[in-house]
C-alpha atoms as a PDB file:
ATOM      1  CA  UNK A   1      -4.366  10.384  20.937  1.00  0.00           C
ATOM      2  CA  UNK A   2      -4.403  14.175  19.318  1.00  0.00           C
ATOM      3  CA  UNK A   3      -5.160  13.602  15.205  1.00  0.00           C
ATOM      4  CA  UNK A   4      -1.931  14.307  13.090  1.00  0.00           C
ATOM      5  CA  UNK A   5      -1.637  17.662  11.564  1.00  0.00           C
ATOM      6  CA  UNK A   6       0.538  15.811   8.579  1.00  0.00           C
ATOM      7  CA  UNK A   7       0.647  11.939   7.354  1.00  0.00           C
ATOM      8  CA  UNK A   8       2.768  10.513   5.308  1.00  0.00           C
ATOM      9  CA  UNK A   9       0.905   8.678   2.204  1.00  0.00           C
ATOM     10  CA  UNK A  10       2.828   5.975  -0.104  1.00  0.00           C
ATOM     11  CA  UNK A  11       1.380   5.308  -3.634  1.00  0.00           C
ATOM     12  CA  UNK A  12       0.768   2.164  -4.263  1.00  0.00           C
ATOM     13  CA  UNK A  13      -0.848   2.301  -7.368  1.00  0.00           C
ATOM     14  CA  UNK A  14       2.253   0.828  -9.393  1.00  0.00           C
ATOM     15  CA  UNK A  15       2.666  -2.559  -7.944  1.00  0.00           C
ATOM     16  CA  UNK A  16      -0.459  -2.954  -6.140  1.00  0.00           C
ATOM     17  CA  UNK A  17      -2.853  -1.150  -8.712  1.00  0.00           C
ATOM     18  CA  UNK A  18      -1.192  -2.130 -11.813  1.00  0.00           C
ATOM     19  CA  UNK A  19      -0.551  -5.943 -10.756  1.00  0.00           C
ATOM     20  CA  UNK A  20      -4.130  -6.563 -10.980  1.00  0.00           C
ATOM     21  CA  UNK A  21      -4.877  -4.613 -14.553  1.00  0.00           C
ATOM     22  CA  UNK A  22      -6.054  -7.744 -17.080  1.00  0.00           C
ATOM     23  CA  UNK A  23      -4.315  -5.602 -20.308  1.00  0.00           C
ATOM     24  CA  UNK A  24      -0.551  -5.454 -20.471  1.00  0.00           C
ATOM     25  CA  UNK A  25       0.216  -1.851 -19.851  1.00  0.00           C
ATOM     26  CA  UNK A  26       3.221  -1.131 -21.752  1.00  0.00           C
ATOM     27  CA  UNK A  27       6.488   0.063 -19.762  1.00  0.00           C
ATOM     28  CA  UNK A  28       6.802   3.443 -21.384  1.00  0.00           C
ATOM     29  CA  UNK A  29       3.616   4.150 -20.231  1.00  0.00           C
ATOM     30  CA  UNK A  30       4.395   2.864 -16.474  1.00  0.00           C
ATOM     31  CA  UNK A  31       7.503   4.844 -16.061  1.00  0.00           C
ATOM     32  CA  UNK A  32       5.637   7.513 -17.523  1.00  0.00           C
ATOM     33  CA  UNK A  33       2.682   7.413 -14.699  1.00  0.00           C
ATOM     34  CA  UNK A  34       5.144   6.858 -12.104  1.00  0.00           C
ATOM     35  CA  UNK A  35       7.140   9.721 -13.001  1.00  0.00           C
ATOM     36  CA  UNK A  36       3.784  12.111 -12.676  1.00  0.00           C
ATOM     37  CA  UNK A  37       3.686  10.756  -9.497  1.00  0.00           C
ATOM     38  CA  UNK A  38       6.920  11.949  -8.329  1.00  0.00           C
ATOM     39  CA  UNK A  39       6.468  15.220  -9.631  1.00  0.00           C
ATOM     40  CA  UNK A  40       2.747  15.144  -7.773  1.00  0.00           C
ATOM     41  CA  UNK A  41       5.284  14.874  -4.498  1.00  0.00           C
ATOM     42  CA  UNK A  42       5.563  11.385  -3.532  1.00  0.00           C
ATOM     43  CA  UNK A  43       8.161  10.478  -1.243  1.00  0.00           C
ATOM     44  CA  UNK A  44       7.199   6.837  -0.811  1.00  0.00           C
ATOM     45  CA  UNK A  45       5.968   4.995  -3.997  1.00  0.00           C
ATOM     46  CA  UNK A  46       5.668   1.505  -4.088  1.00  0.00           C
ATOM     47  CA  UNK A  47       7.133   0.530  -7.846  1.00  0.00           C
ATOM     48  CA  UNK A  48       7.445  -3.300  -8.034  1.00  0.00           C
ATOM     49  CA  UNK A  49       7.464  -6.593  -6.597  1.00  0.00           C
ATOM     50  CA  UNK A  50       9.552  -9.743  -6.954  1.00  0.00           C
ATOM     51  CA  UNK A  51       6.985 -12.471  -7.748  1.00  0.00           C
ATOM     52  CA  UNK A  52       7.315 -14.887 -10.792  1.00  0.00           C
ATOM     53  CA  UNK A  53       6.568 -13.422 -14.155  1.00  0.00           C
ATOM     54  CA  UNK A  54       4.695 -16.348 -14.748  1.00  0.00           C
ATOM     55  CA  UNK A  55       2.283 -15.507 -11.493  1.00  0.00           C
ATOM     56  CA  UNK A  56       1.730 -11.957 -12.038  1.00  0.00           C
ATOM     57  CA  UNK A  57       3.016 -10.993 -15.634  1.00  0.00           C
ATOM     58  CA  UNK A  58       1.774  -7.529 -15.361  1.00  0.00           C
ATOM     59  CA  UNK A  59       4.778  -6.652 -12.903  1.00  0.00           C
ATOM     60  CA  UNK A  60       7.131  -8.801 -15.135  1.00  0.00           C
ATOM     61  CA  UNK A  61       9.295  -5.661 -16.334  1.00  0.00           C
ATOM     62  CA  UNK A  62      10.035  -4.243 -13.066  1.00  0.00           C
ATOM     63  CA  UNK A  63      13.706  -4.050 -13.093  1.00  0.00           C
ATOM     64  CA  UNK A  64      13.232  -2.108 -15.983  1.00  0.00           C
ATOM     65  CA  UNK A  65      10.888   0.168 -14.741  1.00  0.00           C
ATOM     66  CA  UNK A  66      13.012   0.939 -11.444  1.00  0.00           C
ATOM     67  CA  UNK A  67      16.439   1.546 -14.035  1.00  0.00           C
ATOM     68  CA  UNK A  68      14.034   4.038 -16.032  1.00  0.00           C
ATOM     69  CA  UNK A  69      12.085   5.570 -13.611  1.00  0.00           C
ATOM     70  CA  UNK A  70      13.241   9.574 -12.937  1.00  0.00           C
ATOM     71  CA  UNK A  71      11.639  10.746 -10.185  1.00  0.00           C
ATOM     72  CA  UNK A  72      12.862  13.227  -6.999  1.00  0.00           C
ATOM     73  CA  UNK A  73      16.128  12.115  -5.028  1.00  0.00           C
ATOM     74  CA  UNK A  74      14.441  11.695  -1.976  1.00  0.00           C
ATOM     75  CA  UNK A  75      11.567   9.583  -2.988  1.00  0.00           C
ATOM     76  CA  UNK A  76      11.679   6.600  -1.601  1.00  0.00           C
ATOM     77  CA  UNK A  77      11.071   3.591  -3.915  1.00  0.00           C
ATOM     78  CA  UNK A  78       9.494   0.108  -2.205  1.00  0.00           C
ATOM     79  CA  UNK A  79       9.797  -3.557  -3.613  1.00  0.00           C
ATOM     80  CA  UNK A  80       7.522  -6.365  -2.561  1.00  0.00           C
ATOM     81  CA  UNK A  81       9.045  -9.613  -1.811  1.00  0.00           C
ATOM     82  CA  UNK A  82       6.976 -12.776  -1.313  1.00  0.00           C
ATOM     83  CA  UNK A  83       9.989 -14.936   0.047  1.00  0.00           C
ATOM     84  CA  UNK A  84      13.033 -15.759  -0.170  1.00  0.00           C
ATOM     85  CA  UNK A  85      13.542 -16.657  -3.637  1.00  0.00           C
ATOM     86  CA  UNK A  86      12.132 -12.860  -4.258  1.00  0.00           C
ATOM     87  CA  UNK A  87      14.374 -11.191  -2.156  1.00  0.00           C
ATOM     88  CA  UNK A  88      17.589 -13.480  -3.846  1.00  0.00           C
ATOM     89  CA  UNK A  89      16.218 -10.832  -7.480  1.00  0.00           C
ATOM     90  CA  UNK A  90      15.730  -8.087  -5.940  1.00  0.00           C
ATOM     91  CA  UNK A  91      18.803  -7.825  -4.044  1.00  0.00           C
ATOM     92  CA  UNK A  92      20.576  -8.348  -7.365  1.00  0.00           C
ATOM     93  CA  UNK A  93      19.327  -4.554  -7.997  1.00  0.00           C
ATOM     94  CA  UNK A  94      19.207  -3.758  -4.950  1.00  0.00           C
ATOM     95  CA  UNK A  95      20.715   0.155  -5.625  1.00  0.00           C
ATOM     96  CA  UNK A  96      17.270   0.740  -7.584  1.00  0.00           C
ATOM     97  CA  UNK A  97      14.863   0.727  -4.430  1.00  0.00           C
ATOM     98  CA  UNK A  98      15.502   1.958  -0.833  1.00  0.00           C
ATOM     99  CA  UNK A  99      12.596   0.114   1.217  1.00  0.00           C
ATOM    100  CA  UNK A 100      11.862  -3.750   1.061  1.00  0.00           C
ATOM    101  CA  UNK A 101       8.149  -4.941   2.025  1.00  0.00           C
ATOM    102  CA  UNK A 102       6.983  -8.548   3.198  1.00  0.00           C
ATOM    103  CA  UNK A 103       3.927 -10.094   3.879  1.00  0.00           C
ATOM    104  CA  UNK A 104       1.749 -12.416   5.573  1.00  0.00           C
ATOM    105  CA  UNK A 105      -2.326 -12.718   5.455  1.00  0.00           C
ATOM    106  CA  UNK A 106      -3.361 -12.931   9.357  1.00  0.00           C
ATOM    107  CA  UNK A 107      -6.196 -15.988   8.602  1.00  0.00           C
ATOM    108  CA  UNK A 108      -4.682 -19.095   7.492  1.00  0.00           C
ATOM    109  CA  UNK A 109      -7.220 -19.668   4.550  1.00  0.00           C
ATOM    110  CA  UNK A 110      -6.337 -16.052   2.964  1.00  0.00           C
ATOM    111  CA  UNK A 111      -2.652 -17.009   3.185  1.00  0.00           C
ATOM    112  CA  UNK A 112      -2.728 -20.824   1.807  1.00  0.00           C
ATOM    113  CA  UNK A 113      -5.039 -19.478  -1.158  1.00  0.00           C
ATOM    114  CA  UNK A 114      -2.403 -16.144  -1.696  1.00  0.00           C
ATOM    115  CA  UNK A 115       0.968 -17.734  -1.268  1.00  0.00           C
ATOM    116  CA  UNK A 116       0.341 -21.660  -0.708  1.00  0.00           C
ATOM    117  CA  UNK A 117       2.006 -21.405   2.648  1.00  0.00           C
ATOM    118  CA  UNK A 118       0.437 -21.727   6.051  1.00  0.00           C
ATOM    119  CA  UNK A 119       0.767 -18.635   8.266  1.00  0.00           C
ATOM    120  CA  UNK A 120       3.711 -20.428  10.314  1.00  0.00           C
ATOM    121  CA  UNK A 121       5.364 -20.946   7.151  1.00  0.00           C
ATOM    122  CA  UNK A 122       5.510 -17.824   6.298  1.00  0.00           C
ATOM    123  CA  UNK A 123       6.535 -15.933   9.293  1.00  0.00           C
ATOM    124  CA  UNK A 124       9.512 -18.295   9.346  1.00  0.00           C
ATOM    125  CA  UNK A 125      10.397 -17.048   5.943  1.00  0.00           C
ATOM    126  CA  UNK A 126       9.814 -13.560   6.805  1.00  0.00           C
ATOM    127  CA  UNK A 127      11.487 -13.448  10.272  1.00  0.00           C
ATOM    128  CA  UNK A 128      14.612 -14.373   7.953  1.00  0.00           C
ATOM    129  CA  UNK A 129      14.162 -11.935   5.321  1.00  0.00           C
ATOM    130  CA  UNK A 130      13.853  -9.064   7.750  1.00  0.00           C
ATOM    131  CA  UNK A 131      16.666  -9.956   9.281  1.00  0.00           C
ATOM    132  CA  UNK A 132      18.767  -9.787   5.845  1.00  0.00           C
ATOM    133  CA  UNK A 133      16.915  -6.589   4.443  1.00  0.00           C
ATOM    134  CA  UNK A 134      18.308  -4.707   7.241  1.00  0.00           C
ATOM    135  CA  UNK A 135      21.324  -6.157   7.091  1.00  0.00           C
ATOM    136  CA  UNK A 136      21.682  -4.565   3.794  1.00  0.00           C
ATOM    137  CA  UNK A 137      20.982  -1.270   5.146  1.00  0.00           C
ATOM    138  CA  UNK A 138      17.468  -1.172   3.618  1.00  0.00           C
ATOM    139  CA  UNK A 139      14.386  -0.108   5.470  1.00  0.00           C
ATOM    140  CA  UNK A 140      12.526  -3.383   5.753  1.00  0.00           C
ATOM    141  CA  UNK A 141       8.357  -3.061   6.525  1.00  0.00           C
ATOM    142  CA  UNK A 142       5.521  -5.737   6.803  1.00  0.00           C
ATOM    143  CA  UNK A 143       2.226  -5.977   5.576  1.00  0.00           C
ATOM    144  CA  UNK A 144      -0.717  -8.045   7.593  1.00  0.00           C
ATOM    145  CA  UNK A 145      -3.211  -8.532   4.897  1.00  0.00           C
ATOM    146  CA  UNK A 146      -6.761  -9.597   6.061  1.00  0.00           C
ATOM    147  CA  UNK A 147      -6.409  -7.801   9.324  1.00  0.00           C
ATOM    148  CA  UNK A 148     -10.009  -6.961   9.692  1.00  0.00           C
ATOM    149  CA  UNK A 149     -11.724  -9.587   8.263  1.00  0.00           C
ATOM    150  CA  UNK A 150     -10.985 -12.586   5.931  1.00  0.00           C
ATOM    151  CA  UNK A 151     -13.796 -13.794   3.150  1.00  0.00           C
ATOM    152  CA  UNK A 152     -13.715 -17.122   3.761  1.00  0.00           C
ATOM    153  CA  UNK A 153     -12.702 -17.636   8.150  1.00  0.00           C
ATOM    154  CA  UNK A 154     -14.948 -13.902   9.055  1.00  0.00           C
ATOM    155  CA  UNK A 155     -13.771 -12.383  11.857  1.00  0.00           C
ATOM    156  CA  UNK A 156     -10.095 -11.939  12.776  1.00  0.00           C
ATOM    157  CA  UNK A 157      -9.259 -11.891  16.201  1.00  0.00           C
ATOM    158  CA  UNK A 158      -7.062  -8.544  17.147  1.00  0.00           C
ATOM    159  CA  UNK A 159      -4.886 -10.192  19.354  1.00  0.00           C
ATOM    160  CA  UNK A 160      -3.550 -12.699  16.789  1.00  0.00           C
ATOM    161  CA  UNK A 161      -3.535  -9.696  14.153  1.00  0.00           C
ATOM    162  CA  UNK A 162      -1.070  -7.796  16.628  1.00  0.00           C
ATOM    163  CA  UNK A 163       0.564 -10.850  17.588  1.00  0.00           C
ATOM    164  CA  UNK A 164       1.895 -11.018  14.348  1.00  0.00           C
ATOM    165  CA  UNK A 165       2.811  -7.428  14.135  1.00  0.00           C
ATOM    166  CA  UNK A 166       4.948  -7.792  17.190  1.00  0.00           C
ATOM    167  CA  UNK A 167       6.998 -10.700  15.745  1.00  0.00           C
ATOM    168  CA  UNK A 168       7.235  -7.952  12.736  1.00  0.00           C
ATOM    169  CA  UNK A 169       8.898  -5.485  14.820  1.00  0.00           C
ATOM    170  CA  UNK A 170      11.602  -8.275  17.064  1.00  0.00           C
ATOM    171  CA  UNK A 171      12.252  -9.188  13.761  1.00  0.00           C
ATOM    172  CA  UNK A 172      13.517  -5.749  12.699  1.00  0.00           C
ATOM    173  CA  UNK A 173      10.342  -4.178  10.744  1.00  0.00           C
ATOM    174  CA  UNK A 174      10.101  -0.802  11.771  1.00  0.00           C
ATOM    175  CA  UNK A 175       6.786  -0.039   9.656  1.00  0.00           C
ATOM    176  CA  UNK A 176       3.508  -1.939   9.610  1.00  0.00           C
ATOM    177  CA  UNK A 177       0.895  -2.034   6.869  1.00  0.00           C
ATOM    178  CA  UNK A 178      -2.659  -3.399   8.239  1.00  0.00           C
ATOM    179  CA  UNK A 179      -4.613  -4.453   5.207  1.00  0.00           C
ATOM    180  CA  UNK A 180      -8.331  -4.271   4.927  1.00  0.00           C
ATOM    181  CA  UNK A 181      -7.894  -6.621   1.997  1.00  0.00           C
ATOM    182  CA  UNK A 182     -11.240  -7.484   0.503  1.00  0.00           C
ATOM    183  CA  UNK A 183     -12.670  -4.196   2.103  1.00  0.00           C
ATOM    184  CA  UNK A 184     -14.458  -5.533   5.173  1.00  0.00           C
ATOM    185  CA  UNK A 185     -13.182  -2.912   7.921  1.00  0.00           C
ATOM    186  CA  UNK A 186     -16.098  -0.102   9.065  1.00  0.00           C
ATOM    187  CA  UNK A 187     -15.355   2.784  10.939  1.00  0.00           C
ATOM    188  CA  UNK A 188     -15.744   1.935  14.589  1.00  0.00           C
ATOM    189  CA  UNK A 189     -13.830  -1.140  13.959  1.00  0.00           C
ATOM    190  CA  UNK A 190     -10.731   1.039  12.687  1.00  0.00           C
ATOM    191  CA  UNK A 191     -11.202   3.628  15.511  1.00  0.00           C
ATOM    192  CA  UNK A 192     -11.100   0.801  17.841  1.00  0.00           C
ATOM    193  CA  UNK A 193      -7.788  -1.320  16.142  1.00  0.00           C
ATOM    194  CA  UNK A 194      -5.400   1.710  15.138  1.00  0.00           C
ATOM    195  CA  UNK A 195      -6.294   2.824  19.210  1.00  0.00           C
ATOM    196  CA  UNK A 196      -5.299  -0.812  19.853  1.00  0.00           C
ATOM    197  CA  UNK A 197      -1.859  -1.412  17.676  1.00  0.00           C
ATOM    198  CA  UNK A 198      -0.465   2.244  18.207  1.00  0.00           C
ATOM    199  CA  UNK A 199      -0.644   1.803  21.825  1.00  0.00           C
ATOM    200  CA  UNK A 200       1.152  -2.081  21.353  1.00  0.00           C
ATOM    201  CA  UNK A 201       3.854  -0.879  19.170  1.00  0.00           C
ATOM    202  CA  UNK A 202       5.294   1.729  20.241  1.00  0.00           C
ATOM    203  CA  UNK A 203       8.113   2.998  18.237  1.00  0.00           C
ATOM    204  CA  UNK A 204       6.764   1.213  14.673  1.00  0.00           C
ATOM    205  CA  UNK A 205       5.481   2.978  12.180  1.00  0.00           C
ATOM    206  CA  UNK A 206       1.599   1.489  11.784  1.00  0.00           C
ATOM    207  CA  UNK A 207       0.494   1.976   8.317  1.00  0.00           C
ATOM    208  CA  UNK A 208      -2.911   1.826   7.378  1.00  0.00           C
ATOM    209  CA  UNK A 209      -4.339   0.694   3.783  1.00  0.00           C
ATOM    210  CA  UNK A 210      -8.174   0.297   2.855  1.00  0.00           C
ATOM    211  CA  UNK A 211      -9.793  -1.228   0.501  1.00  0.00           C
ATOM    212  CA  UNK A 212     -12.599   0.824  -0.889  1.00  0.00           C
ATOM    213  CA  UNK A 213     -14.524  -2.474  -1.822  1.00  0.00           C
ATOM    214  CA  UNK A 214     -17.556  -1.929   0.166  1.00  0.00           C
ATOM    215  CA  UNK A 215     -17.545   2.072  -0.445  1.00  0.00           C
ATOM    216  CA  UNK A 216     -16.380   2.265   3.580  1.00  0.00           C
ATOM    217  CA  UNK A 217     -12.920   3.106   2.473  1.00  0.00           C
ATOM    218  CA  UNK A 218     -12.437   7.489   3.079  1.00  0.00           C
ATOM    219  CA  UNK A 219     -14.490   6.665   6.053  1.00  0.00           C
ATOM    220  CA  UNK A 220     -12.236   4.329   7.603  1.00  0.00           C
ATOM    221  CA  UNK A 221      -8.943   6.369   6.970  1.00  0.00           C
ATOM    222  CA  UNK A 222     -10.801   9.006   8.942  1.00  0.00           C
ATOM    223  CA  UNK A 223     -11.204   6.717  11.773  1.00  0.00           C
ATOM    224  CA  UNK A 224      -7.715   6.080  11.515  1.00  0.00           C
ATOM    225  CA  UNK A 225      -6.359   9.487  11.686  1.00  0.00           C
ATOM    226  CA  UNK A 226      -8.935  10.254  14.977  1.00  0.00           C
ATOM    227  CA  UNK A 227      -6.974   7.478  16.413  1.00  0.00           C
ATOM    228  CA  UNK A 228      -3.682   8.992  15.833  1.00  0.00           C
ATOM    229  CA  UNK A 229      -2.318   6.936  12.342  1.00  0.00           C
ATOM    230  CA  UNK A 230      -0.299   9.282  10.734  1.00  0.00           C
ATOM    231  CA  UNK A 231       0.784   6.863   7.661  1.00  0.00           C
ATOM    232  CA  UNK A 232      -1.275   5.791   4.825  1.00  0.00           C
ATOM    233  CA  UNK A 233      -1.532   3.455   1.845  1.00  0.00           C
ATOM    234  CA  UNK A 234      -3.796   4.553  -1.417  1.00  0.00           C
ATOM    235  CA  UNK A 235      -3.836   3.968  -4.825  1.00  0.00           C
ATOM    236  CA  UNK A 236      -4.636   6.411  -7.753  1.00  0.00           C
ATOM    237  CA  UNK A 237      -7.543   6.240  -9.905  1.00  0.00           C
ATOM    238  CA  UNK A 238      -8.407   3.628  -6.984  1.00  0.00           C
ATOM    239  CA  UNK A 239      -6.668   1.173  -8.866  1.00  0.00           C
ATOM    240  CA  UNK A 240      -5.712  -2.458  -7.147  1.00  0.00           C
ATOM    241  CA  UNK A 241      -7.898  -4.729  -5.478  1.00  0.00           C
ATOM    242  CA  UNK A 242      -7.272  -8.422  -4.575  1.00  0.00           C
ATOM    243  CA  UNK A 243      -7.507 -11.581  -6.602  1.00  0.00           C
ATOM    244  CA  UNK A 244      -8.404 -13.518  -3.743  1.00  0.00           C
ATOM    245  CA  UNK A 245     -11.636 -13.614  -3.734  1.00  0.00           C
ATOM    246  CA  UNK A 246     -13.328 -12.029  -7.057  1.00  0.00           C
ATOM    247  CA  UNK A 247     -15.067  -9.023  -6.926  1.00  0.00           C
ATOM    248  CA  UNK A 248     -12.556  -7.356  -4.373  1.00  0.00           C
ATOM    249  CA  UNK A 249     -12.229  -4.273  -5.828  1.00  0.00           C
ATOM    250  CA  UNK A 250      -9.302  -1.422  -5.433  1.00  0.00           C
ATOM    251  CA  UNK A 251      -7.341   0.704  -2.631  1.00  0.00           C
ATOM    252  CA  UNK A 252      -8.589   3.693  -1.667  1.00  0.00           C
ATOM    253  CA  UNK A 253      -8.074   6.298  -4.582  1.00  0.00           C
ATOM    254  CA  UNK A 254      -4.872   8.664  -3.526  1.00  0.00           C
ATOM    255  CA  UNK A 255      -6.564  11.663  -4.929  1.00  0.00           C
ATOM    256  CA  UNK A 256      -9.733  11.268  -2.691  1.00  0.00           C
ATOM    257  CA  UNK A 257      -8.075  10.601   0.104  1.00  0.00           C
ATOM    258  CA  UNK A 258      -5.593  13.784  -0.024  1.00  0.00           C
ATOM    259  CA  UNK A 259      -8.965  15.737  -0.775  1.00  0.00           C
ATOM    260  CA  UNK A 260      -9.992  14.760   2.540  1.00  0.00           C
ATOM    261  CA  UNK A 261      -7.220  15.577   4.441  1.00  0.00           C
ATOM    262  CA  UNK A 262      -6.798  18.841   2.385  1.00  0.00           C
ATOM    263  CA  UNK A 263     -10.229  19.708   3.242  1.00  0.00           C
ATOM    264  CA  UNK A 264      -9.734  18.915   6.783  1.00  0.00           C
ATOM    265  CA  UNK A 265      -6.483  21.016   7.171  1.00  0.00           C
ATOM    266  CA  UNK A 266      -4.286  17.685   7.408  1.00  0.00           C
ATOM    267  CA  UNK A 267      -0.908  18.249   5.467  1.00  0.00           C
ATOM    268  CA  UNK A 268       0.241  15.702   2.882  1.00  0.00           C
ATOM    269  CA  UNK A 269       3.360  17.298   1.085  1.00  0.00           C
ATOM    270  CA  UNK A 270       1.518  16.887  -2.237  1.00  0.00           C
ATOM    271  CA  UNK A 271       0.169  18.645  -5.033  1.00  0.00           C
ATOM    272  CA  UNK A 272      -3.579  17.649  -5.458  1.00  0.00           C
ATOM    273  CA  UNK A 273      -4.251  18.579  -8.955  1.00  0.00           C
ATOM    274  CA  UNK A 274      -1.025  17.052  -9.795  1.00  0.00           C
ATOM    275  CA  UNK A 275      -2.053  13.886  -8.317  1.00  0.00           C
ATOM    276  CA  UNK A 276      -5.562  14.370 -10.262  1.00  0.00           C
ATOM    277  CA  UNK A 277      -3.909  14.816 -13.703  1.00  0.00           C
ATOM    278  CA  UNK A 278      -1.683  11.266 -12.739  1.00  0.00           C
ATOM    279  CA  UNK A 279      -4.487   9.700 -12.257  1.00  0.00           C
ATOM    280  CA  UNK A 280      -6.452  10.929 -14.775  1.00  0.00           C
ATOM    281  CA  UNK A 281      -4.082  10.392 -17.349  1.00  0.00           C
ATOM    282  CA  UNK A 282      -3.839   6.644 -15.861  1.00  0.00           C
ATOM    283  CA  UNK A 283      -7.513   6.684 -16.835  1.00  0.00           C
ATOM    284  CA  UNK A 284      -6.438   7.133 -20.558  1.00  0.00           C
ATOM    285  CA  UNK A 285      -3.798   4.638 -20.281  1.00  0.00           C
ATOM    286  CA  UNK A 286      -6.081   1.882 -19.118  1.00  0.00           C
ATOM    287  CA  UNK A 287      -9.220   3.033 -21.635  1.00  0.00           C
ATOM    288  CA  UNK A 288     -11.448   2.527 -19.198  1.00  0.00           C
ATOM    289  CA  UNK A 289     -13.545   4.755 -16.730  1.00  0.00           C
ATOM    290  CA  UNK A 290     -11.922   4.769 -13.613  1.00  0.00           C
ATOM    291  CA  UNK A 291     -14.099   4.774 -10.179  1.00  0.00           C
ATOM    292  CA  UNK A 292     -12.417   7.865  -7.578  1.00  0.00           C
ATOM    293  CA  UNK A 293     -14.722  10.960  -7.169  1.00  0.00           C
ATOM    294  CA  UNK A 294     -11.702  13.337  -7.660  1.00  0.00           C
ATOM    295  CA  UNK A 295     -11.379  12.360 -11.218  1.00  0.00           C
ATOM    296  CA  UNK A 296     -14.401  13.437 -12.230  1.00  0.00           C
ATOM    297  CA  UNK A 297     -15.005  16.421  -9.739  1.00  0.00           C
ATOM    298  CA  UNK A 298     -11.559  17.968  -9.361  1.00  0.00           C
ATOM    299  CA  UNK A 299     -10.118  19.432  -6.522  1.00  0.00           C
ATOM    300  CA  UNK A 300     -12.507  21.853  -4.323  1.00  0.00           C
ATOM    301  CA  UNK A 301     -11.463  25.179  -4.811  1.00  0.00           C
ATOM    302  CA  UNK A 302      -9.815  26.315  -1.768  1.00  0.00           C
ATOM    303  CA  UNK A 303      -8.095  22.740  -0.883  1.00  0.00           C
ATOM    304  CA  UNK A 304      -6.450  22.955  -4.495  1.00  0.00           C
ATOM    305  CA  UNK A 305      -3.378  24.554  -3.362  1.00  0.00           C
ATOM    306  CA  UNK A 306      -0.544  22.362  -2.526  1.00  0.00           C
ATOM    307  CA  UNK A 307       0.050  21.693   1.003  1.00  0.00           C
END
């Protein structure tokens, strides 16, 4: 398959970076950050998720942040359920966000330790959440976490990682997140599995999002695109990571990632210095020295134009 001249990227920074920050960051200071990010150019930003307060506090004040957020009309706001009880809240707000994601970890240790359910258990639960976020005429997309590798089972098989994407899709899902959670993917391995899972589901939206954990993050994303993926997942500052195990450390950083495509004459829609001076300004939020390159470095010169 041709690479894409243009991908789409969502920020996940918001829910998925923010959720695993130890200090309470304060809500004027989230809406703040997210609304840099809209002006940056973000059409897809993932804002919030649905989870008990008591599980991840950090996210506690997410109705709030989706009522005070003010960013573009036709950015596209995303919630994270993690079952049913989640999806009961959010649809109370349910004008505030447009798209509705749900999960599943593809090795059944990853998924006991992350939601206490086995892997069956979940997929029931999701095959009837999809079914009632489309019903409410929002876009409904999965997430496969651990599809390249799980810390504690090793290898996981393709087949049962696609598997699962396929019940995604008859259950409505028309866009697919494959999660290098902990940050075990390498290149030839993604060359190999977006070649695989674009060719199985056709007319899905396949979603790629790396973990930079093991520094094989940019790398990967380019073995993506070469395969034809035309939609990613980062987060600024490279914020996120996964709780399960310690010492997985965060997404891809946004700002890297649309230097590389810049570079490479890829379009993104966004404004790279503008999504520098987000994350940048995250940086002073947090007090703490954040780990993308673009941060320090900037934007090369002739890639700083928006595209």
């Amino acid at each position: 398959m041709a690479r894409p001249q243009r991908v789409q990227i969502r920020e996940v920074g918001p829910r998925d970076g923010f959720q695993n920050e130890p200090e309470h960051i304060p809500t004027d200071d989230k809406v703040r950050l997210i609304n840099a990010l809209g002006r940056a150019g973000f059409t897809r930003i993932e804002v919030a998720s649905f989870v008990r307060p008591d599980v991840i506090p950090q996210l506690a004040d997410g109705v709030e942040v989706l009522g005070r957020i003010d960013v573009p009309d036709d950015t596209k706001l995303m919630v994270l359920v993690p079952n049913s009880k989640g999806l009961d809240n959010a649809l109370k707000v349910r004008d505030k966000f447009h798209e509705v994601a749900i999960f599943v970890s593809a090795s059944e240790t990853h998924n006991k330790k992350n939601v206490n359910r086995t892997v069956d258990e979940t997929m029931a639960d999701n095959d009837v959440m999809a079914k009632r976020i489309v019903a409410e005429g929002l876009d409904c997309a999965a997430v496969i976490a651990t599809s390249f590798g799980c810390p504690f089972e090793g290898k996981v098989d393709l087949g049962r990682v696609l598997d699962l994407a396929e019940r995604f899709a008859e259950a409505g899902v028309t866009e697919i997140g494959f999660g290098d959670t902990t940050g075990m993917c390498n290149p030839a391995y993604a060359s190999e599995f977006f070649a695989a899972a674009l060719d199985r589901l056709p007319g899905v939206e396949v979603t790629a999002h790396f973990h930079n954990t093991r520094g094989q993050g940019l790398a990967n994303a380019y073995a993506a695109l070469e395969a034809g993926c035309a939609s990613f997942e980062s987060s600024f500052g490279e914020l996120g990571g996964c709780p399960v195990p310690a010492g997985s450390t965060g997404n891809i950083a946004t700002e890297d990632l649309v230097s590389m495509f810049h570079e490479m004459g890829v379009e993104t829609g966004l404004d790279l210095p503008r999504v520098i001076e987000a994350a940048r300004e995250a940086q002073t939020v947090l007090g703490r020295k954040l780990t993308s390159h673009s941060i320090v470095a900037g934007p090369i010169e002739w890639a700083a134009s928006p595209r």
